[in-house]
Protein backbone atom coordinates (compact mmCIF):
# COMPACT_ATOMS: atom_id res chain seq x y z
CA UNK A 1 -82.98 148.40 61.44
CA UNK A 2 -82.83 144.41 61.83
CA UNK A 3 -80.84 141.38 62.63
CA UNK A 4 -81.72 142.01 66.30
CA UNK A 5 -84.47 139.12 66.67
CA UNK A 6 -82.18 136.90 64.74
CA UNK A 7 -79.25 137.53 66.52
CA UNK A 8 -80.91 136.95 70.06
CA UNK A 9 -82.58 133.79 68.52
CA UNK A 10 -79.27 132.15 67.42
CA UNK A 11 -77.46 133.88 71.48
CA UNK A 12 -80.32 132.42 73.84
CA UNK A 13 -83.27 131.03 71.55
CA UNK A 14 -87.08 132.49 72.28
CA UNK A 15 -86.76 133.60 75.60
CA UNK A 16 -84.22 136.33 74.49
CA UNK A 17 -85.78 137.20 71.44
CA UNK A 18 -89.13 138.33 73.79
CA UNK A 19 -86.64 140.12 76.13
CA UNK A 20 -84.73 142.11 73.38
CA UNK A 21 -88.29 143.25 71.94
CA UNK A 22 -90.26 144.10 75.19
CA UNK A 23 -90.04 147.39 77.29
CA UNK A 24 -90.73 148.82 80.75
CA UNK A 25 -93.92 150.47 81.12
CA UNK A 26 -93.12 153.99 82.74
CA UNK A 27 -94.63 152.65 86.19
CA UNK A 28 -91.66 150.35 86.39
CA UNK A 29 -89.19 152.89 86.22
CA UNK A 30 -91.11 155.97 87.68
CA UNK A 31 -87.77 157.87 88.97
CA UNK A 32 -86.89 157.61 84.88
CA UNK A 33 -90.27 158.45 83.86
CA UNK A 34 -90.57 162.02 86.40
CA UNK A 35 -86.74 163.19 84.96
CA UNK A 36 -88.55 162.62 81.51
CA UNK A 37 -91.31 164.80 82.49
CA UNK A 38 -89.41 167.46 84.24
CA UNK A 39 -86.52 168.09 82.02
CA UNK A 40 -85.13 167.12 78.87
CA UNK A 41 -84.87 163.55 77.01
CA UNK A 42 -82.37 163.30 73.89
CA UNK A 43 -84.40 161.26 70.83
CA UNK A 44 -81.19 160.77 69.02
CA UNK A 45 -78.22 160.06 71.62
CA UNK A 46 -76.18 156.93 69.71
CA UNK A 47 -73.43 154.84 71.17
CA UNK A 48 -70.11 155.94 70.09
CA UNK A 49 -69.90 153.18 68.52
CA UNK A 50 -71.64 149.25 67.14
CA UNK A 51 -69.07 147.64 69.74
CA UNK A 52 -69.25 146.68 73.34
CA UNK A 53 -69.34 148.12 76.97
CA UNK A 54 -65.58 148.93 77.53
CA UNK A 55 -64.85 151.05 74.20
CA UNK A 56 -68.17 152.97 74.47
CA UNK A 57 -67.04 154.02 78.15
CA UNK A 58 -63.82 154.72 76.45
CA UNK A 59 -65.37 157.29 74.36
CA UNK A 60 -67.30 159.30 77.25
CA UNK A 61 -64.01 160.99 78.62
CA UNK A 62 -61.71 160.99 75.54
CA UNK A 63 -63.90 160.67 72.69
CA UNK A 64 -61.89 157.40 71.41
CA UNK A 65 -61.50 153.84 72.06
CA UNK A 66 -58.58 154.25 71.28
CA UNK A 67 -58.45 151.30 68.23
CA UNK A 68 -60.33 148.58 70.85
CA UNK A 69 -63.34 147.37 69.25
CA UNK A 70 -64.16 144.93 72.12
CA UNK A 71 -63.27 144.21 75.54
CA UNK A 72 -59.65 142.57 75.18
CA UNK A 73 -58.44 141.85 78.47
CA UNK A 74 -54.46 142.33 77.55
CA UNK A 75 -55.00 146.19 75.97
CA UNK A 76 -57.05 147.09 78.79
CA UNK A 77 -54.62 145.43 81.91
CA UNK A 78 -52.25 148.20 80.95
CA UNK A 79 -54.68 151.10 80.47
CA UNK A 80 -55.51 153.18 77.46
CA UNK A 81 -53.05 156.03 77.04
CA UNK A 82 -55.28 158.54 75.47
CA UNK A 83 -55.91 162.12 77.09
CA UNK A 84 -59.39 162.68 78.79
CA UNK A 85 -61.49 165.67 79.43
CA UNK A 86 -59.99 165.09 83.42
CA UNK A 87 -56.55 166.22 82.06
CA UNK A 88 -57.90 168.77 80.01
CA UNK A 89 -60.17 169.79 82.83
CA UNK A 90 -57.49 169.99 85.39
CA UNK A 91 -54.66 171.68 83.25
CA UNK A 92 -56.94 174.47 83.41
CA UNK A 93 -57.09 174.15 87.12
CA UNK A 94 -60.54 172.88 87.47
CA UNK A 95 -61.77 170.80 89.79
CA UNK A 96 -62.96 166.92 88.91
CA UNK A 97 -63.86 164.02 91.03
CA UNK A 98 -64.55 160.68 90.73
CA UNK A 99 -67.59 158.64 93.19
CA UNK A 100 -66.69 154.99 93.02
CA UNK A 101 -68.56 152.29 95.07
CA UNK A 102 -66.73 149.22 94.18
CA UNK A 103 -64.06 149.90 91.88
CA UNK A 104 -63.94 153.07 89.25
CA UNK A 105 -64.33 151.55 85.56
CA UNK A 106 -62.47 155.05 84.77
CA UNK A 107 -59.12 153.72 85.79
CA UNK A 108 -58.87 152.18 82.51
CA UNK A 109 -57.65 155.34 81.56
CA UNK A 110 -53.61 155.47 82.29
CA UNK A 111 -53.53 158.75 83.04
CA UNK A 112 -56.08 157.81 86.58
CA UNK A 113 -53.61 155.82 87.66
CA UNK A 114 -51.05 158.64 87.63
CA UNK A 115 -50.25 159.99 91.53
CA UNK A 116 -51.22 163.70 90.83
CA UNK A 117 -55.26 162.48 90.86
CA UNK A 118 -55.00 160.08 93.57
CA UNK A 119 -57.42 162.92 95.90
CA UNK A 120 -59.45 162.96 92.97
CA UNK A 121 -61.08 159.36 93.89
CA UNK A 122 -63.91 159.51 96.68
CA UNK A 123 -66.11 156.99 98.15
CA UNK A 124 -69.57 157.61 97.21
CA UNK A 125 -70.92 156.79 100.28
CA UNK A 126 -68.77 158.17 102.59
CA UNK A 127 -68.33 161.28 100.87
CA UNK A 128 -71.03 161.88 97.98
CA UNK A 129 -73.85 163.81 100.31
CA UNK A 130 -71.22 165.52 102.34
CA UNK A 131 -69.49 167.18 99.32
CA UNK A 132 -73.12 167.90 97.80
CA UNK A 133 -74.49 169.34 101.04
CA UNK A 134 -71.22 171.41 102.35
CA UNK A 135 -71.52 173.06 98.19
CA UNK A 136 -68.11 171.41 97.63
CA UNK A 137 -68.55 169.13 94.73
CA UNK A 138 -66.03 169.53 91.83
CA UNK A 139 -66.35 170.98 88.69
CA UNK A 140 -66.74 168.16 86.77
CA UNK A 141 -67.73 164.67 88.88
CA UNK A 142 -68.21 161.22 87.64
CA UNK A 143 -70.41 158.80 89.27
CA UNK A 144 -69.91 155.33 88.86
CA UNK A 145 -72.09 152.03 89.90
CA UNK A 146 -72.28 149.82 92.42
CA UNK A 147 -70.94 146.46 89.11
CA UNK A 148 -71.11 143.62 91.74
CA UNK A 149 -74.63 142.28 92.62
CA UNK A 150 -74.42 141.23 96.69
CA UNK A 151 -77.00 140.41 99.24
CA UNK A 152 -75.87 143.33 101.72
CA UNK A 153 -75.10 146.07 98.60
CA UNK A 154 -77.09 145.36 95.53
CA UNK A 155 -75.65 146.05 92.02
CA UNK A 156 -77.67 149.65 90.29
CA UNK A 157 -75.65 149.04 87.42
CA UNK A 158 -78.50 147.74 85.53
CA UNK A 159 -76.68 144.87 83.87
CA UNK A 160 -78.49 141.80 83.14
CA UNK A 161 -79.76 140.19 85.46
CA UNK A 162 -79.17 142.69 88.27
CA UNK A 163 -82.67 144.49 89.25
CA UNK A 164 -83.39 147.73 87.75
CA UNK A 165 -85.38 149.14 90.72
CA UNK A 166 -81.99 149.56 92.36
CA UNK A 167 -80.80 151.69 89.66
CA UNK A 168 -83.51 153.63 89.85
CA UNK A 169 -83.39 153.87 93.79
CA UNK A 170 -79.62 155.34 92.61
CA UNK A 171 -80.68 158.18 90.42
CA UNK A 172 -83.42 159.21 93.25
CA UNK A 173 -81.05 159.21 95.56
CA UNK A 174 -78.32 161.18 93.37
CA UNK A 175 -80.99 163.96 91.93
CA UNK A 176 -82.43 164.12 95.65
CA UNK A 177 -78.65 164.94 96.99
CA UNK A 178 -78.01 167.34 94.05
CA UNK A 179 -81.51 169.30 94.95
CA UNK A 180 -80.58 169.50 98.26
CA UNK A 181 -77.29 171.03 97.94
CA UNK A 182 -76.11 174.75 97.88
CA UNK A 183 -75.09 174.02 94.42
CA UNK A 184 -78.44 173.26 92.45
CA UNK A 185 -78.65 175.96 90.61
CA UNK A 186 -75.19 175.65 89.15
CA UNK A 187 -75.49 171.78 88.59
CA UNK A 188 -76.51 169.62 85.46
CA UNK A 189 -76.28 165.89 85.65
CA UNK A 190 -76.45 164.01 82.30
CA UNK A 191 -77.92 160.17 82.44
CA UNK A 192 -77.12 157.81 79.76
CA UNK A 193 -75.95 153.85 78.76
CA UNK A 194 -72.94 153.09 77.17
CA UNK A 195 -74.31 150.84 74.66
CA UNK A 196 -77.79 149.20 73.57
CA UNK A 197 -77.35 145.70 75.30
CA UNK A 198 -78.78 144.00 72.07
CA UNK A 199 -82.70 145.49 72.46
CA UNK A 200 -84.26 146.13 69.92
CA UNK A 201 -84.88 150.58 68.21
CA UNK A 202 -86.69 150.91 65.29
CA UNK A 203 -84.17 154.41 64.73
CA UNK A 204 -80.73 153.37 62.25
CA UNK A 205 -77.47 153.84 63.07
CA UNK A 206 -75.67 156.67 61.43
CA UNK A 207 -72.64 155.37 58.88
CA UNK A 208 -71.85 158.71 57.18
CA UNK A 209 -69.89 161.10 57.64
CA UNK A 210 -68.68 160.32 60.99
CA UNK A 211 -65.32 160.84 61.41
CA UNK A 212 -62.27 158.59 62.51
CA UNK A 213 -61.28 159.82 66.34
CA UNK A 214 -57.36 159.49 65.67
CA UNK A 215 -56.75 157.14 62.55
CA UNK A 216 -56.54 154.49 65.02
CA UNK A 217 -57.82 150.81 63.26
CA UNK A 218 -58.90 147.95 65.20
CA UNK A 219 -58.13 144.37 64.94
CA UNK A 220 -58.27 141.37 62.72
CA UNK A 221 -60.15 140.49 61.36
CA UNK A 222 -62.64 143.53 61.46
CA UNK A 223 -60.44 146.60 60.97
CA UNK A 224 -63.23 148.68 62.26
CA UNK A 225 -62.29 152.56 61.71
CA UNK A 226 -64.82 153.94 64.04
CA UNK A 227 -66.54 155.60 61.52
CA UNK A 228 -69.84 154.89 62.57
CA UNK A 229 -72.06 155.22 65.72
CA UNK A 230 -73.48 152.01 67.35
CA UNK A 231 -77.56 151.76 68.17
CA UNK A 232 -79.57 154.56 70.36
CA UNK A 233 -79.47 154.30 73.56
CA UNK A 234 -81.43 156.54 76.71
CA UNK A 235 -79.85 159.64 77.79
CA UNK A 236 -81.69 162.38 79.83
CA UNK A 237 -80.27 166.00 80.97
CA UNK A 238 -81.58 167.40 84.24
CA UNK A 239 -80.78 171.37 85.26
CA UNK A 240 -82.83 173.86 86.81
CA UNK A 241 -81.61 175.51 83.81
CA UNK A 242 -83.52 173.03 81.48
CA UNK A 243 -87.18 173.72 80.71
CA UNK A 244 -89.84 170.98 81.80
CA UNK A 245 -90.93 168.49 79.31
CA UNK A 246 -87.59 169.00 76.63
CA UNK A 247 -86.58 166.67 74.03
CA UNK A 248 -83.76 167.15 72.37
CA UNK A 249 -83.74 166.21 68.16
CA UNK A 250 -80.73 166.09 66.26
CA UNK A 251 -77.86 169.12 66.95
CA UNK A 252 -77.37 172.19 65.11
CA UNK A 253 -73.93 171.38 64.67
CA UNK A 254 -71.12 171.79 63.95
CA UNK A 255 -71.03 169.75 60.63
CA UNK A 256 -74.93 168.92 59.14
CA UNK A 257 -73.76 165.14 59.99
CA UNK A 258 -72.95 165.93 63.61
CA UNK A 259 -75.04 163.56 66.10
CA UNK A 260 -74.90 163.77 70.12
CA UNK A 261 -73.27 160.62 71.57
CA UNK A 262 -70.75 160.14 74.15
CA UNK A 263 -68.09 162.22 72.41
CA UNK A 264 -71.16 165.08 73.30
CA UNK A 265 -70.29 164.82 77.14
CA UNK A 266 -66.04 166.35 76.26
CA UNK A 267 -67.02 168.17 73.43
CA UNK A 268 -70.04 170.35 76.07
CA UNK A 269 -67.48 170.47 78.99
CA UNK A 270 -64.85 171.80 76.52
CA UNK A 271 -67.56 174.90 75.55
CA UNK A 272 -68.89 175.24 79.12
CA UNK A 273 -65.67 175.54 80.90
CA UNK A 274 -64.14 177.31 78.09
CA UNK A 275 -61.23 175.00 78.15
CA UNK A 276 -58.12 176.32 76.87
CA UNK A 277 -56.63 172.74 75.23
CA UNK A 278 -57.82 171.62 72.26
CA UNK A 279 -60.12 169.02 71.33
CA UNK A 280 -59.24 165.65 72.48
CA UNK A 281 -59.96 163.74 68.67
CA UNK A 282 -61.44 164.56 65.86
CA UNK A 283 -65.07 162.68 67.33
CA UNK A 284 -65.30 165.20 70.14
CA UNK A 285 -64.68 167.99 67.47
CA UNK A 286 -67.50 166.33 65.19
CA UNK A 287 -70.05 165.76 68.08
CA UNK A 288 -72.94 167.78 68.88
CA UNK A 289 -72.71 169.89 72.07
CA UNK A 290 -75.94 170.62 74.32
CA UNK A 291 -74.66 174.19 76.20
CA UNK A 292 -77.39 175.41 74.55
CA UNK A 293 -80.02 173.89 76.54
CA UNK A 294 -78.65 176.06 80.00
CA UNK A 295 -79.27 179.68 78.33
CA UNK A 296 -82.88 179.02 77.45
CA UNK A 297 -83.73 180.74 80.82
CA UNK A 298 -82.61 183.86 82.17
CA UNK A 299 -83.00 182.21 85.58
CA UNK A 300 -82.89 178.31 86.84
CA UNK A 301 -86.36 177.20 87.73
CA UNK A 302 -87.59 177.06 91.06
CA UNK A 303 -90.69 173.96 90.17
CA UNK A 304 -88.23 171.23 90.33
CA UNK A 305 -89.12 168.89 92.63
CA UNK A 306 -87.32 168.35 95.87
CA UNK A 307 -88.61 164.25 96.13
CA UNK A 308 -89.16 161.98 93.01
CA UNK A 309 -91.27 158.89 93.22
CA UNK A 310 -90.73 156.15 95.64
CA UNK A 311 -89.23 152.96 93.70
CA UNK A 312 -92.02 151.21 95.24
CA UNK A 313 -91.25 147.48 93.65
CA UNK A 314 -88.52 145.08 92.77
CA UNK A 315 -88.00 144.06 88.80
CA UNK A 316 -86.57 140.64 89.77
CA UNK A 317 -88.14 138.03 91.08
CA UNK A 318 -85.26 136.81 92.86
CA UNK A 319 -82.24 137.75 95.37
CA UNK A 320 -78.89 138.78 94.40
CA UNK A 321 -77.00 134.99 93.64
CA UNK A 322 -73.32 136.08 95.26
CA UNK A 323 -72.07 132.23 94.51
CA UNK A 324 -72.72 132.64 90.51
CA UNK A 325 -69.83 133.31 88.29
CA UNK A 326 -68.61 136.61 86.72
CA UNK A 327 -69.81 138.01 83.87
CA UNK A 328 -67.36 139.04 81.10
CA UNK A 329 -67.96 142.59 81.76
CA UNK A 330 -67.57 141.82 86.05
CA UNK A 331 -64.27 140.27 84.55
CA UNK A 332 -63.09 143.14 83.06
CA UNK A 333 -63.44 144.68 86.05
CA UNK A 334 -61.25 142.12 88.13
CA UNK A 335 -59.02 142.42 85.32
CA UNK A 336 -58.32 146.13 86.15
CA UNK A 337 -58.78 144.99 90.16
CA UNK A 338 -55.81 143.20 90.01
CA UNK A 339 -53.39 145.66 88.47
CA UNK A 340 -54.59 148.32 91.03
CA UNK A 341 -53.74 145.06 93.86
CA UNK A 342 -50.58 145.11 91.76
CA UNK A 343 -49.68 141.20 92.53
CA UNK A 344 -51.16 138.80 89.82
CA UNK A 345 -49.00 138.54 87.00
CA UNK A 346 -50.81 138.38 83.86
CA UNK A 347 -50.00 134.87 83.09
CA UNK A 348 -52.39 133.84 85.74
CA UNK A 349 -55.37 136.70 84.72
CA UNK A 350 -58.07 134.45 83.46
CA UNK A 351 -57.17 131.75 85.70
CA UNK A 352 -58.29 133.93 88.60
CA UNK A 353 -61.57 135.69 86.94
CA UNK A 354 -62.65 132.65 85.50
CA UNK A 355 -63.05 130.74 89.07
CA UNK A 356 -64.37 133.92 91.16
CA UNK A 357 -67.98 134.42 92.36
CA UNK A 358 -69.71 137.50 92.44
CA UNK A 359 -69.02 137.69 96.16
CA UNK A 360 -65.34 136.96 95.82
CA UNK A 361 -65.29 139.78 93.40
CA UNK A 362 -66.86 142.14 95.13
CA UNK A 363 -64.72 141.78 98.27
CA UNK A 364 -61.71 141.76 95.92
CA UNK A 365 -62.09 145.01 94.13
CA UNK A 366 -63.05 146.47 97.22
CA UNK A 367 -59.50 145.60 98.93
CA UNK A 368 -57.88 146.35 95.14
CA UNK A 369 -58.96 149.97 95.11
CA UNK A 370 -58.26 150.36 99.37
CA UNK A 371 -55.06 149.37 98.59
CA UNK A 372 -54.47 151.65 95.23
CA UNK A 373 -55.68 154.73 96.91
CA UNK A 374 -53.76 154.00 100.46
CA UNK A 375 -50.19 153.33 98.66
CA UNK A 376 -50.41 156.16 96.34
CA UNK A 377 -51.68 158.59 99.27
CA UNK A 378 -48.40 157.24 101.34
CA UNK A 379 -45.93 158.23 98.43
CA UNK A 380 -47.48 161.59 98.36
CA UNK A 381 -47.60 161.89 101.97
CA UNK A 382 -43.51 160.70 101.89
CA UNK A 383 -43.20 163.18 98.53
CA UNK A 384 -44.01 166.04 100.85
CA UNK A 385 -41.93 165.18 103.97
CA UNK A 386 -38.51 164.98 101.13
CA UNK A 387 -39.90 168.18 99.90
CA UNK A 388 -39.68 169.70 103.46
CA UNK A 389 -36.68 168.07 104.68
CA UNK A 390 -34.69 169.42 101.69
CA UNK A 391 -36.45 172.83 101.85
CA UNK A 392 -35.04 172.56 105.71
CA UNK A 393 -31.08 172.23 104.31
């Protein structure tokens, strides 16, 4: 593997090229370093694919990008129209859920927008905890970060240059609500990164024999075929049904070029819930599965502990700057924000992202999802009073 010093060198000279090659030492990220410890770390968990944020989240609940190779604002304004695991998971009539904070990056999926899984969005926290400690948390749930960096709700994304310590004050405070619920010992939560972020790993890329999801080719002038993973990137698995200290090589299966990446994540839920539909593409098909892992044990452990560390110091030596502009990915985001507000045509898009601050944006996709939600609860509340007025004829 290399390019990546050059390729830092030519984005942001020296001072990248020492970030891209340096590391955390495990007392920087001790929440990280205890789930290490205590359950299971994958060694060879790849990006879906050598491409950017967007498409890699793209792959996590439909196992396709569905031909984007990089974040282009007018295919993503309209949503992707592939199916996800959430239909799959519901036409079986399973539960799912999504925990947003500011705005859920999952509604770049068409299908979230549609009224039937308007319930299915919950503040995570107003309604997180609750669900976890009353044991009603959904089948499958989806936990998304705080993306806008603000001096009363810091971001826990950990984007550049947003301070990891509240990311790992996040995943304490997540595994410390799962322990604590009536539902531990029927719970696994899966950690990972949707792409590398440019650092440097030493491990390559696999090229062969990773299939095509759909046949779907990107853009000029690349083409790209998605039929290759991108770079490794961290992914842990924590369970009461996982045994301490774990790490988890290449799969067993189910072709002897299968790899775990985020097509792993539909391709487990598909075995675990024993869902009837079939495979979303032919990635989720080709990707290694990690059910495996859960019948190690005949019963869950009871040595998990109830507290991790305390995320005792900051990782920035500065406070959140709410009057800097957006990044692209915070763009993206407003991008979405503003179909959801449903008033911005798209003629005047990047006029609007471009000038926003982080503040601005934050406040925005706050209203943007209020007012998603409220509308599309009010047509289902005015869906059932037709229903019941004609039933009363």
């Amino acid at each position: 593997m290399n390019g990546f010093v050059q390729q830092a060198n030519e984005i942001g000279g020296l001072g990248m090229v020492k970030a891209i090659m340096s590391a955390f030492d495990p007392s920087s990220v001790p929440v990280y370093a205890a789930l290490a410890d205590e359950f299971a770390v994958f060694d060879r968990w790849f990006a879906s694919c050598p491409t950017s944020t967007q498409p890699n989240r793209l792959f996590v609940h439909s196992a396709t990008a569905h031909g984007l190779s990089s974040n282009i604002r007018r295919h993503l304004v309209p949503g992707l129209p592939q199916k996800t695991i959430f239909d799959s998971i519901h036409d079986d009539g399973l539960s799912f859920g999504i925990y947003y904070q500011n705005i859920p990056a999952v509604l770049f999926y068409r299908s979230l927008r549609r009224l039937k899984y308007v319930n299915k969005f919950h503040s995570y926290k107003h309604a997180f905890k609750e669900h976890a400690r009353s044991g009603t948390l959904p089948n499958y749930a989806v936990i998304e970060q705080h993306f806008f960096d603000t001096k009363g709700s810091p971001a826990n994304d950990d984007h550049p240059s947003h301070d990891v310590s509240e990311g790992q004050k996040f995943i304490k405070e997540i595994y410390e609500t799962l322990r604590a619920s009536p539902q531990w010992n029927e719970s696994a939560l899966i950690i990972t990164y949707d792409e590398h972020g440019g650092f440097y790993d030493h491990v390559p890329t696999p090229v062969e024999g990773v299939p095509s999801p759909d046949g779907i080719v990107g853009p000029a002038p690349f083409y790209f075929k998605f039929d290759r993973l991108g770079v490794r990137v961290p992914a842990i698995l924590v369970s009461p049904w996982v045994q301490k200290g774990t790490v988890i090589h290449k799969p067993d299966g189910p072709t002897p070029t299968s790899e775990f990446e985020h097509s792993s994540i539909p391709a487990t839920m598909k075995k675990l819930f024993n869902l009837t539909s079939d495979h979303l593409t032919k990635r989720d098909a080709w990707a290694g599965t990690f059910e495996k892992y859960f019948t190690i044990r005949n019963t869950p452990r009871t040595d998990c502990p109830e507290k991790l560390p305390e995320v005792k110091k900051t990782l920035r030596p500065f406070e959140p700057k709410e009057e800097v502009t957006l990044s692209e990915f915070q763009k993206e985001m407003m991008v979405l924000a503003s179909q959801l507000y449903g008033v911005h045509p798209r003629r005047h898009l990047d006029e609007m992202v471009d000038r926003m601050s982080v503040g601005e944006a934050s406040r925005y996709a706050n209203e943007a999802v209020e007012v998603f939600l409220k509308n599309g609860r009010r047509k289902i509340q005015r869906l059932r009073q037709l229903r019941e007025s004609n039933s009363k004829k």
